[in-house]
Each structure stands twice: as structure tokens, then as C-alpha cells.
Protein backbone atom coordinates (compact mmCIF):
# COMPACT_ATOMS: atom_id res chain seq x y z
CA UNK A 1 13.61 33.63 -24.90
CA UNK A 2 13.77 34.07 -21.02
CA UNK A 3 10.04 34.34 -19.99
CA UNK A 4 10.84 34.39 -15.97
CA UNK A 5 10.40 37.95 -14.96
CA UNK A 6 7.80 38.75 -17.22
CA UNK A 7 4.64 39.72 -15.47
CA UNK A 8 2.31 40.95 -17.76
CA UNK A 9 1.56 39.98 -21.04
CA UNK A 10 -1.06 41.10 -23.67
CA UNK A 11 -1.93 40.09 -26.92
CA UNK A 12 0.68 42.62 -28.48
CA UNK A 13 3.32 40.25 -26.65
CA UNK A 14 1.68 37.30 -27.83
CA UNK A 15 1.84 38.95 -30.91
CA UNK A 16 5.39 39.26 -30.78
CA UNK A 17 6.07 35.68 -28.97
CA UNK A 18 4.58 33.81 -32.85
CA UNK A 19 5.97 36.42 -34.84
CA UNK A 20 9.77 35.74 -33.46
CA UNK A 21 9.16 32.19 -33.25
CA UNK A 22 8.37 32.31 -36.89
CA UNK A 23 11.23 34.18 -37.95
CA UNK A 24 13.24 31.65 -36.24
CA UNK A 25 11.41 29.04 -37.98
CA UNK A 26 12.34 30.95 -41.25
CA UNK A 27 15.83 31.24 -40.70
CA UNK A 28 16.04 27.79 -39.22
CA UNK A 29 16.78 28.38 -35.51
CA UNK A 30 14.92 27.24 -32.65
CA UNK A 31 13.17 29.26 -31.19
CA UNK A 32 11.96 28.26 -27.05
CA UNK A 33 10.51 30.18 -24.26
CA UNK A 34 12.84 29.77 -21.09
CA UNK A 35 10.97 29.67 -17.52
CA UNK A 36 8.01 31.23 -18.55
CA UNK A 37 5.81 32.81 -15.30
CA UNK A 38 2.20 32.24 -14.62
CA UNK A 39 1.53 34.82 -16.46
CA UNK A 40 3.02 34.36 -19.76
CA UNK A 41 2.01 30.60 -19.12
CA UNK A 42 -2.02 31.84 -18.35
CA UNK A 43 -2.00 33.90 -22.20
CA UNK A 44 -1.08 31.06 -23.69
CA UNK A 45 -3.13 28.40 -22.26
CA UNK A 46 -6.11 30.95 -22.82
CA UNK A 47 -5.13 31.99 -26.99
CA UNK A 48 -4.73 28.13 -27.19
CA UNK A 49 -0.95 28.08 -28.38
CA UNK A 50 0.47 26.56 -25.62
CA UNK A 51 1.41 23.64 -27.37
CA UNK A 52 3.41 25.72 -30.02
CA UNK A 53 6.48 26.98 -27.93
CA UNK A 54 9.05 24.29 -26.19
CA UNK A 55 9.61 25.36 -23.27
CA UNK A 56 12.83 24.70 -21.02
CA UNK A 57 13.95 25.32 -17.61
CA UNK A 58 16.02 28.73 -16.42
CA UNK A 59 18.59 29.99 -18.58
CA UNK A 60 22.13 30.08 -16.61
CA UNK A 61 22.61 33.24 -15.28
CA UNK A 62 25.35 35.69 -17.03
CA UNK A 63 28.28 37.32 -15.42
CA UNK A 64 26.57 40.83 -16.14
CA UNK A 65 23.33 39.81 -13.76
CA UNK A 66 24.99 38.51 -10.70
CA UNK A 67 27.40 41.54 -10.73
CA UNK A 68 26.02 44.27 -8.69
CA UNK A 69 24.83 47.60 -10.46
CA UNK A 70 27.53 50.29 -10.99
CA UNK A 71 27.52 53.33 -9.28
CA UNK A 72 25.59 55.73 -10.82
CA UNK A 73 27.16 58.77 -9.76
CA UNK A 74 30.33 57.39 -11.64
């Protein structure tokens, strides 16, 4: 899950964050936060499940973010 440009995060998203991890877990995916910012890294270290989530560097960007926005008066 990309965790870069997520700047807030409560324990509803923490919440969330073990509860798809889980699933994955379930299903037998793996399940890893990508990048994720001081913040998401702070709620973590603080609930104490830090050590439950891989983590891994930037996901590659996609085609659809490094195109500019379409016009919206189109």
C-alpha cells in the first residue's frame, strides 16, 4: 500500500492498515506499506506495530500520475 502522501493518520487508519494486512494474510498475499511518511511511520512506532508491516521503498510511478490532469472544462 503506497503510504507516501499520507499525512495524517488516526487510529481509524491504523485500524484499517491491520485489518487489510490481515485479509491479505487470509487470502495469502502480502501485504507491505510502500514509502510510508513521518506520519504514518510516528502511529506506528507509538501503537507499537511497527514491526508488523514490511515496508519497501517508492512504488514506480504509473502512466496515469505523470500525465498531466485533463481539462476540466472538456
Amino acid at each position: 500500500m503506497d503510504c507516501s502522501r499520507i499525512t495524517f493518520l488516526d487510529s481509524m487508519g491504523l485500524r484499517v492498515l491491520v485489518q487489510a494486512m490481515q485479509r491479505a494474510a487470509r487470502e495469502g498475499c502480502a501485504f507491505a506499506l510502500a514509502a510510508p511518511s513521518e506520519p504514518v511511520r510516528r502511529v506506528l512506532e507509538l501503537a507499537g506495530v511497527s514491526s508488523l508491516f514490511p515496508v519497501v521503498g517508492p512504488l514506480p510511478e504509473t502512466e496515469a500520475e505523470t500525465e498531466p490532469d485533463p481539462d476540466p472544462a472538456l
